[in-house]
C-alpha atoms as a PDB file:
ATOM      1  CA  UNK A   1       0.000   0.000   0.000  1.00  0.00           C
ATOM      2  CA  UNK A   2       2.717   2.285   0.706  1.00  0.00           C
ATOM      3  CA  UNK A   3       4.231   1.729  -2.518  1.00  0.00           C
ATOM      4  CA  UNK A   4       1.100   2.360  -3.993  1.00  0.00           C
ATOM      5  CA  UNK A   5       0.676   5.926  -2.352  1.00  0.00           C
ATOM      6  CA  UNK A   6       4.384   6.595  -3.390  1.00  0.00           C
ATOM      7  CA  UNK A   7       3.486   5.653  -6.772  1.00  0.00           C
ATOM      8  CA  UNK A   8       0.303   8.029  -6.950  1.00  0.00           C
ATOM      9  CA  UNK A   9       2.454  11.068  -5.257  1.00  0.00           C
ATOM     10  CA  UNK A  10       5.113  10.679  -7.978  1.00  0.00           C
ATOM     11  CA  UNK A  11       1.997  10.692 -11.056  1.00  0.00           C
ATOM     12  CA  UNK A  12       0.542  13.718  -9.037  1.00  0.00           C
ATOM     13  CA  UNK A  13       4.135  15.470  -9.134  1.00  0.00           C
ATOM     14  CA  UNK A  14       4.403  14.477 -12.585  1.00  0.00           C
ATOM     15  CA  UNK A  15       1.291  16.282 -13.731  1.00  0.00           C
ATOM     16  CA  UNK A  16       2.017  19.262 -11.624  1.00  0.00           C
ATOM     17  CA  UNK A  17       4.076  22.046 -13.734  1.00  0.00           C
ATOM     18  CA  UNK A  18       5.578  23.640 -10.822  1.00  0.00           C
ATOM     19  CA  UNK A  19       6.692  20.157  -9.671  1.00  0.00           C
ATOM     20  CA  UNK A  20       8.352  19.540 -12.339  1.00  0.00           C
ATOM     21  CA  UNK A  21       9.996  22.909 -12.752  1.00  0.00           C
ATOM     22  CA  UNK A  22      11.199  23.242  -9.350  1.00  0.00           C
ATOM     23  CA  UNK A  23      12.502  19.176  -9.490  1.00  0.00           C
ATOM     24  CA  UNK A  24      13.862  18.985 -12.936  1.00  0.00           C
ATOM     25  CA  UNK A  25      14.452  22.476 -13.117  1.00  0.00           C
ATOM     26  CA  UNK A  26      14.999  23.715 -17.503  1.00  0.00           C
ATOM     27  CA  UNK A  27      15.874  20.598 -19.407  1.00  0.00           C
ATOM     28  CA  UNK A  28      13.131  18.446 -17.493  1.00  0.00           C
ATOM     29  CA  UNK A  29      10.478  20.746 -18.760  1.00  0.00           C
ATOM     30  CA  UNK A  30      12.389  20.512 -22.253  1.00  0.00           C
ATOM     31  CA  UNK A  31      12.070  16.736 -21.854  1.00  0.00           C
ATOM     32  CA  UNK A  32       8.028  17.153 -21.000  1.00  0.00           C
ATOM     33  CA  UNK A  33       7.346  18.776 -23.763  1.00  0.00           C
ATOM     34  CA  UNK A  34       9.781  16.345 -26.059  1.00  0.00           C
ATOM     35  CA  UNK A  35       7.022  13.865 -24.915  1.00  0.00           C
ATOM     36  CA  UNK A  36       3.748  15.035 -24.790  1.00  0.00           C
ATOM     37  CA  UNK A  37       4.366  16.550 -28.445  1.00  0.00           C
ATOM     38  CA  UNK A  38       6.009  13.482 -29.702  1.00  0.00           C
ATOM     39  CA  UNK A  39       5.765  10.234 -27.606  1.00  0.00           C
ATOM     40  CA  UNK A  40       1.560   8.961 -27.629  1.00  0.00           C
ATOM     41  CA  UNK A  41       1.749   8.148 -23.754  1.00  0.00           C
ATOM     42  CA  UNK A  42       2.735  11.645 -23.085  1.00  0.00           C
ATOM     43  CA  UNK A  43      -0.697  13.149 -23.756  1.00  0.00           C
ATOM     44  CA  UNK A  44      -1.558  13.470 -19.958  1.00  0.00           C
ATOM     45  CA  UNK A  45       1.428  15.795 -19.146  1.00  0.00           C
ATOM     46  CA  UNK A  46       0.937  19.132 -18.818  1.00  0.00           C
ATOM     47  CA  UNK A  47       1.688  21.428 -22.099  1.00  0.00           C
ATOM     48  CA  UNK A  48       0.136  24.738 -21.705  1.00  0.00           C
ATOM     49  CA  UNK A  49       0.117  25.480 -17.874  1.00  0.00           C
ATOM     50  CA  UNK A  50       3.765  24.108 -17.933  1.00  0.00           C
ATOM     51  CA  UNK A  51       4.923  26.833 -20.384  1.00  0.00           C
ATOM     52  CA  UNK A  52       2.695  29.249 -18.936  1.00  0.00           C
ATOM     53  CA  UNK A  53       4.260  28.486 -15.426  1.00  0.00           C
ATOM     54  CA  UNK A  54       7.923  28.316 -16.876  1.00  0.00           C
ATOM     55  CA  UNK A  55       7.435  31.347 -17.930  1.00  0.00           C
ATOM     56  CA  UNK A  56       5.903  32.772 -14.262  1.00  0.00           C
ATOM     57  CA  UNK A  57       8.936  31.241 -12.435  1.00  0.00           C
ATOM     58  CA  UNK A  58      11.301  32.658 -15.390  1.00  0.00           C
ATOM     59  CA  UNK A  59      10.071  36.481 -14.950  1.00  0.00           C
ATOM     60  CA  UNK A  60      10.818  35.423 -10.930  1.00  0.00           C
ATOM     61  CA  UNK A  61      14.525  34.320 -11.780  1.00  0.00           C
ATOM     62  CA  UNK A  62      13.472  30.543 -10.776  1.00  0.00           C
ATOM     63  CA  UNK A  63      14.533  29.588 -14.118  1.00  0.00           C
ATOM     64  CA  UNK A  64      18.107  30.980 -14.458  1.00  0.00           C
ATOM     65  CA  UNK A  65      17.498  31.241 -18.230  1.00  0.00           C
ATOM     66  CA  UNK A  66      16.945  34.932 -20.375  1.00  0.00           C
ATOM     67  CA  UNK A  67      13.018  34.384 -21.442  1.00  0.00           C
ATOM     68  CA  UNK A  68      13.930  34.185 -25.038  1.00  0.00           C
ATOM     69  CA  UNK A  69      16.612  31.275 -24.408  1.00  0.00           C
ATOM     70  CA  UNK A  70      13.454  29.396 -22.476  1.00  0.00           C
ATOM     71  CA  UNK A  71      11.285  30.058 -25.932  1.00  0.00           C
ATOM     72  CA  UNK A  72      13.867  28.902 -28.102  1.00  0.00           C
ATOM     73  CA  UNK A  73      14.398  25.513 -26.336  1.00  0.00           C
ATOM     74  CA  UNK A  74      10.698  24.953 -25.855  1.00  0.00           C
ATOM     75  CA  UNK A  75      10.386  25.578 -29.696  1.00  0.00           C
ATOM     76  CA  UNK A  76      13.246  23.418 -30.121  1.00  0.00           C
ATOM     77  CA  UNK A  77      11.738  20.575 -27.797  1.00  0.00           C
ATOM     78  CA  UNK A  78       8.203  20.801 -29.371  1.00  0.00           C
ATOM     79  CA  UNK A  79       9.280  20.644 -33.334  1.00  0.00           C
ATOM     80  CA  UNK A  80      11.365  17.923 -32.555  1.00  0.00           C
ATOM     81  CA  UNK A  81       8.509  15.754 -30.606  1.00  0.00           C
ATOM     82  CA  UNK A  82       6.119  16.471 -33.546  1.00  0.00           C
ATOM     83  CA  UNK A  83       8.775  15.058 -35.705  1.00  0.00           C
ATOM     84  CA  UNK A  84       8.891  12.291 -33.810  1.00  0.00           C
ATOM     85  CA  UNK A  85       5.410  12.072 -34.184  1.00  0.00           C
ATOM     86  CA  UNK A  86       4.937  12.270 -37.611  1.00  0.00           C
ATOM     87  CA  UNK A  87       7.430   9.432 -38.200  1.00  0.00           C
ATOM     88  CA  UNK A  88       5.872   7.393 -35.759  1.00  0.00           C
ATOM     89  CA  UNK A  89       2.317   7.906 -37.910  1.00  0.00           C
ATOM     90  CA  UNK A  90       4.279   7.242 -41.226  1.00  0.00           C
ATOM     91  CA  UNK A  91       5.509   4.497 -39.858  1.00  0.00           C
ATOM     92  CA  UNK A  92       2.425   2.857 -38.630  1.00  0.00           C
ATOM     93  CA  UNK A  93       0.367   3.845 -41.392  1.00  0.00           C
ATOM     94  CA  UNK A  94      -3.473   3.672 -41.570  1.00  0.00           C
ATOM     95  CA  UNK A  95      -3.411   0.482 -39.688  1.00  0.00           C
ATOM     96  CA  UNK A  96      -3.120   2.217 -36.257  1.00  0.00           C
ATOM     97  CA  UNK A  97      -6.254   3.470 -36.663  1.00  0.00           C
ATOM     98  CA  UNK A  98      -7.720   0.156 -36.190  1.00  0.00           C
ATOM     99  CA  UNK A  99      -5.314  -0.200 -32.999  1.00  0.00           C
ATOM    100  CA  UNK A 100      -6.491  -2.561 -30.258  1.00  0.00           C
ATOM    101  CA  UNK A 101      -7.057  -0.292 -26.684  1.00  0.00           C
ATOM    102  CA  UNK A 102      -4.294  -0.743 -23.940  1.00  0.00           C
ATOM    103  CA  UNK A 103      -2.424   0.928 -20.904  1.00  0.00           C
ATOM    104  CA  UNK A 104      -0.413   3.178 -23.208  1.00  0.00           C
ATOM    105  CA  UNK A 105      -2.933   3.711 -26.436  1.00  0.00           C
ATOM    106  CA  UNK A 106      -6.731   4.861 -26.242  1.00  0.00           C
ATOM    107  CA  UNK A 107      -8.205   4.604 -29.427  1.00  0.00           C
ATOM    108  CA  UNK A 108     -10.576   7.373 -28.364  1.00  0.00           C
ATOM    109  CA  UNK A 109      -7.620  10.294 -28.463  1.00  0.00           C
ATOM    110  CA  UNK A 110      -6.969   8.942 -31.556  1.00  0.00           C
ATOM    111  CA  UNK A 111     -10.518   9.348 -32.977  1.00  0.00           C
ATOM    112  CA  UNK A 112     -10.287  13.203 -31.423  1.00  0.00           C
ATOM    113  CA  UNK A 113      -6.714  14.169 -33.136  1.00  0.00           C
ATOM    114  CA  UNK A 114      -8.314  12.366 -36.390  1.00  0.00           C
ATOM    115  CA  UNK A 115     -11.832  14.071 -36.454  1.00  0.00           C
ATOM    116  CA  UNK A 116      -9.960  16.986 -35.669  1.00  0.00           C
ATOM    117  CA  UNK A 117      -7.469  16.879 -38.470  1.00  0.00           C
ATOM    118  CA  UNK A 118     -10.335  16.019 -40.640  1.00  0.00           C
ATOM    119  CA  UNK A 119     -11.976  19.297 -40.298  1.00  0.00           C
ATOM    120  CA  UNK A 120      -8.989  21.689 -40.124  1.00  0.00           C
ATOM    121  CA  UNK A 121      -6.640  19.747 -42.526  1.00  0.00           C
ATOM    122  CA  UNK A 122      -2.744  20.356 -41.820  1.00  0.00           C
ATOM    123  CA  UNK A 123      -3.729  23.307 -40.069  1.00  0.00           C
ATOM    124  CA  UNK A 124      -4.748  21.274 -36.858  1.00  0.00           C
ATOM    125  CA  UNK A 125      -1.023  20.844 -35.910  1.00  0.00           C
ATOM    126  CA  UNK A 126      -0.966  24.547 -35.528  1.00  0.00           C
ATOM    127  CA  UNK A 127      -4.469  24.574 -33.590  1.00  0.00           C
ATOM    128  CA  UNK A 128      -4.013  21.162 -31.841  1.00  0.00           C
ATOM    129  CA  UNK A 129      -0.327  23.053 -30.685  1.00  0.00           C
ATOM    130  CA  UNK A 130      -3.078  24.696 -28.421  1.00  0.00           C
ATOM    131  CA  UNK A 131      -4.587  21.993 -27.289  1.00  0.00           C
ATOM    132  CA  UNK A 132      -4.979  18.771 -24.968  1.00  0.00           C
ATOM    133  CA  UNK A 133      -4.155  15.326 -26.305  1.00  0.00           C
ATOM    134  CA  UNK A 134      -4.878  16.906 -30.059  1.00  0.00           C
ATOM    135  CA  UNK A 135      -1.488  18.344 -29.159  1.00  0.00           C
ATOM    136  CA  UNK A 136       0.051  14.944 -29.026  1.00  0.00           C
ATOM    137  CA  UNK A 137      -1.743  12.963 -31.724  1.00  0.00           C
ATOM    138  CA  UNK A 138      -2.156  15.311 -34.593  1.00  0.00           C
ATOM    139  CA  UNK A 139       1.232  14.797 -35.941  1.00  0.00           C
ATOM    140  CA  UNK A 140       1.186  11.011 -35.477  1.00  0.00           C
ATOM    141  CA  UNK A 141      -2.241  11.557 -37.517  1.00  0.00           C
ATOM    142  CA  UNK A 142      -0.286  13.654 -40.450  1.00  0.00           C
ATOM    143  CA  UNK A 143       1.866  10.561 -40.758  1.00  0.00           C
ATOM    144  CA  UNK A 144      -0.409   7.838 -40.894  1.00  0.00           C
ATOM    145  CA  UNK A 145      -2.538   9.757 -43.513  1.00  0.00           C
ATOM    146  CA  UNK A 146       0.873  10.982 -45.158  1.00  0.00           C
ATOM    147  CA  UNK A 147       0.577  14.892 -45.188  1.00  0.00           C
ATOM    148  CA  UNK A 148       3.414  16.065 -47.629  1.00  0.00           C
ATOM    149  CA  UNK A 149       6.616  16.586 -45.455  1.00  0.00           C
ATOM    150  CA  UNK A 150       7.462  19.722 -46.538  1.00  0.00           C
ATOM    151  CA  UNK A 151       3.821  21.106 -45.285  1.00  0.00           C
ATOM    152  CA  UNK A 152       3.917  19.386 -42.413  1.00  0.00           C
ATOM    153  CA  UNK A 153       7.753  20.857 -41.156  1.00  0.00           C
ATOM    154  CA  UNK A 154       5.655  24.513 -42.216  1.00  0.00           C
ATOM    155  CA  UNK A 155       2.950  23.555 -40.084  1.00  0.00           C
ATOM    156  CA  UNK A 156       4.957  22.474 -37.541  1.00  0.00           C
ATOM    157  CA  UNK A 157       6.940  24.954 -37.000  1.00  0.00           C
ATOM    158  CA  UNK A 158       4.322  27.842 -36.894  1.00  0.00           C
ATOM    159  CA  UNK A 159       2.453  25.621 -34.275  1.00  0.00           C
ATOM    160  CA  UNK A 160       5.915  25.205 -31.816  1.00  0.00           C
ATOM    161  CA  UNK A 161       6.774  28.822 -32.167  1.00  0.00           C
ATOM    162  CA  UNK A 162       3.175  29.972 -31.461  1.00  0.00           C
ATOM    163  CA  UNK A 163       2.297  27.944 -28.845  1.00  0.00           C
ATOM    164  CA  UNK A 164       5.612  28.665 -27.326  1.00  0.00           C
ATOM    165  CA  UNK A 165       5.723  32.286 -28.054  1.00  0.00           C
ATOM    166  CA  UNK A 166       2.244  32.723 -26.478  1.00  0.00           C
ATOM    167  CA  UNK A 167       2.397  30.612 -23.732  1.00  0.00           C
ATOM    168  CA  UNK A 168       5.345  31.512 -22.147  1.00  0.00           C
ATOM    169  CA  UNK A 169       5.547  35.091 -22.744  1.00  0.00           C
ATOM    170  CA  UNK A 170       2.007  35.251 -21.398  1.00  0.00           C
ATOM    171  CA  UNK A 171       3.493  33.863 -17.702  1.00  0.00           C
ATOM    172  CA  UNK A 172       6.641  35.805 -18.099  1.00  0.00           C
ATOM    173  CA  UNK A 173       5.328  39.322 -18.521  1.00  0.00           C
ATOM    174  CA  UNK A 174       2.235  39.115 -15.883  1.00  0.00           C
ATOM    175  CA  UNK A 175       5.152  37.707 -13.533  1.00  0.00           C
ATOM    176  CA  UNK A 176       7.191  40.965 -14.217  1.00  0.00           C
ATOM    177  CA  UNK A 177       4.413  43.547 -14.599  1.00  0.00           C
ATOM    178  CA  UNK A 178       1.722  41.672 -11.604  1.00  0.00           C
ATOM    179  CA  UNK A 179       3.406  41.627  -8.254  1.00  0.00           C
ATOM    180  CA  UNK A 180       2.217  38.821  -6.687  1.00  0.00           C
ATOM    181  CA  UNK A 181       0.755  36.895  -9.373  1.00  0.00           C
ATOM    182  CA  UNK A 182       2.761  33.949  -8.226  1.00  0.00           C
ATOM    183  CA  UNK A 183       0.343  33.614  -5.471  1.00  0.00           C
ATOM    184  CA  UNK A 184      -2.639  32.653  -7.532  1.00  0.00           C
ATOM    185  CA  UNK A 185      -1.091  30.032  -9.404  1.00  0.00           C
ATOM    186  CA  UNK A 186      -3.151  27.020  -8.883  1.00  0.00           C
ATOM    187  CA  UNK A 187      -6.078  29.472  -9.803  1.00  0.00           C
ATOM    188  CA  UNK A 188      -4.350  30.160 -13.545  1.00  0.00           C
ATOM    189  CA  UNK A 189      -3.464  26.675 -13.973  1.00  0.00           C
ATOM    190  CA  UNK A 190      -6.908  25.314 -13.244  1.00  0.00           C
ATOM    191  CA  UNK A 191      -8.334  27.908 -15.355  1.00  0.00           C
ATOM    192  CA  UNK A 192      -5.888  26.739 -17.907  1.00  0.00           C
ATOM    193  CA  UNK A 193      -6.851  23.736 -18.250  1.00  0.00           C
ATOM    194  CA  UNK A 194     -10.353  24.312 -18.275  1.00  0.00           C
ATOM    195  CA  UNK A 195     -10.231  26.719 -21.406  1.00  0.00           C
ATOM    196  CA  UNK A 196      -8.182  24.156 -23.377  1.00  0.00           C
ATOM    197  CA  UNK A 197     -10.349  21.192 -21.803  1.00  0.00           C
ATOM    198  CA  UNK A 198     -13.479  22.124 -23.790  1.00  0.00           C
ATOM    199  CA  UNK A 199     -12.746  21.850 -26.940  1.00  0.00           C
ATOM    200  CA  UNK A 200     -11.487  18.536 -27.018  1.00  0.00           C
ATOM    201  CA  UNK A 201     -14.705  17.490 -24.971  1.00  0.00           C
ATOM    202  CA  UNK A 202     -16.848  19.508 -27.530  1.00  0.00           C
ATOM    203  CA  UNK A 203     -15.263  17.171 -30.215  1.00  0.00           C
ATOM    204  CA  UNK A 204     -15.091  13.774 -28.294  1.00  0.00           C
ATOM    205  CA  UNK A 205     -19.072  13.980 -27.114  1.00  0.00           C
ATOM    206  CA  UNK A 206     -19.517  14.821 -31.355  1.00  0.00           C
ATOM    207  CA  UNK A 207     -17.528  12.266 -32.719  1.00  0.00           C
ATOM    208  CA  UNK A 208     -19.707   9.865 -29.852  1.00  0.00           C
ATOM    209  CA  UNK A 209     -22.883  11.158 -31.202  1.00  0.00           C
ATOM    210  CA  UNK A 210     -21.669  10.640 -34.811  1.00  0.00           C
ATOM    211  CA  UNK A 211     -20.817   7.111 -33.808  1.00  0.00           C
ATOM    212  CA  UNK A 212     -23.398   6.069 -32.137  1.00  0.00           C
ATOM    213  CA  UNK A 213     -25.722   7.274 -35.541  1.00  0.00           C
ATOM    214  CA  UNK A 214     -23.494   5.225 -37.660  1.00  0.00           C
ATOM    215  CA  UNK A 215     -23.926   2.053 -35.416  1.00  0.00           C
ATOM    216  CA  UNK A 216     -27.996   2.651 -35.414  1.00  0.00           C
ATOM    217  CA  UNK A 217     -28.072   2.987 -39.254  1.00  0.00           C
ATOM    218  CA  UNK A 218     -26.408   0.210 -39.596  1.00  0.00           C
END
């Protein structure tokens, strides 16, 4: 049981951006965003309230990094995960679609990244940059349905340096101009996740719906 509980703390530290600032300090939250933009069992780490909060504690001088230097190795870490990605999709092909569930793979992100791609093209890897589990399984989807490389490196790109751009800047400059701001972290985190939390829910409970039409047609 104890092991258990240990266990739990370390998944509850894992998923906490602070945590994993203050542990790992720079290159762990390099590494975090490595995998949640390019490894499919890193879609329950934290992308947006990480950035946001490495840029709070960088404005604070918690990260001993200039701002920009933070940006550019978050860029860095997120083109290079949606690389990964994408190969990972090529790889597999259209036959992941039809993936059996396990511990590590939920056929139901999948359906989200792919419903989601469907509608916005290769332009969801620059939208999904902004958002929950999309974030993670958009590029593997521009593999598997072989989006032109040279698009997807354009899409790519604009997404990381976006997402990045926004994210952290956003933390870094109400750090510097908001004293105290620090204080209300939890609050901005949870808010956070909320505001990116709903559109993936809007599309899960429509792709449901559409599925369960299909299954009473047929």
């Amino acid at each position: 049981m104890e092991m258990l509980g240990d266990f739990w703390s370390f998944i509850k530290e894992l998923v906490n951006p602070e945590s994993i600032i203050k542990y790992g300090g720079f290159w762990l939250l390099l590494f975090v965003v490595f995998a949640e933009t390019g490894l499919f069992i890193g879609f329950f780490l934290p992308g947006d309230s990480l950035l946001f909060t490495a840029g709070l504690l960088t404005a604070t001088n918690f990260i001993h990094y200039h701002v920009f230097f933070v940006v550019i190795g978050v860029c860095i870490a997120a083109i290079s995960g949606n690389s990964v990605g994408y190969a990972f999709g090529k790889r597999a092909g259209r036959a992941i679609f039809n993936r059996k569930k396990s511990f590590f793979f939920k056929p139901s992100h999948l359906k989200v990244a792919k419903e989601f791609y469907d509608r916005h093209g290769g332009k969801a890897i620059i939208l999904g940059a902004f958002l929950p589990i999309v974030r993670t399984f958009a590029p593997i989807v521009a593999g598997a349905v072989e989006l032109e490389y040279k698009k997807f490196i354009f899409y790519n790109i604009t997404g990381a340096v976006l997402w990045a751009n926004t994210m952290i800047l956003s933390g870094y400059f109400l750090g510097t101009y908001i004293p105290g701001v620090k204080d209300y972290l939890h609050y901005i985190v949870i808010f956070l996740i909320v505001i990116t939390t709903i559109p993936v829910l809007r599309t899960y409970i429509k792709e449901r719906r559409l599925l369960k039409s299909k299954n009473k047609e047929a």
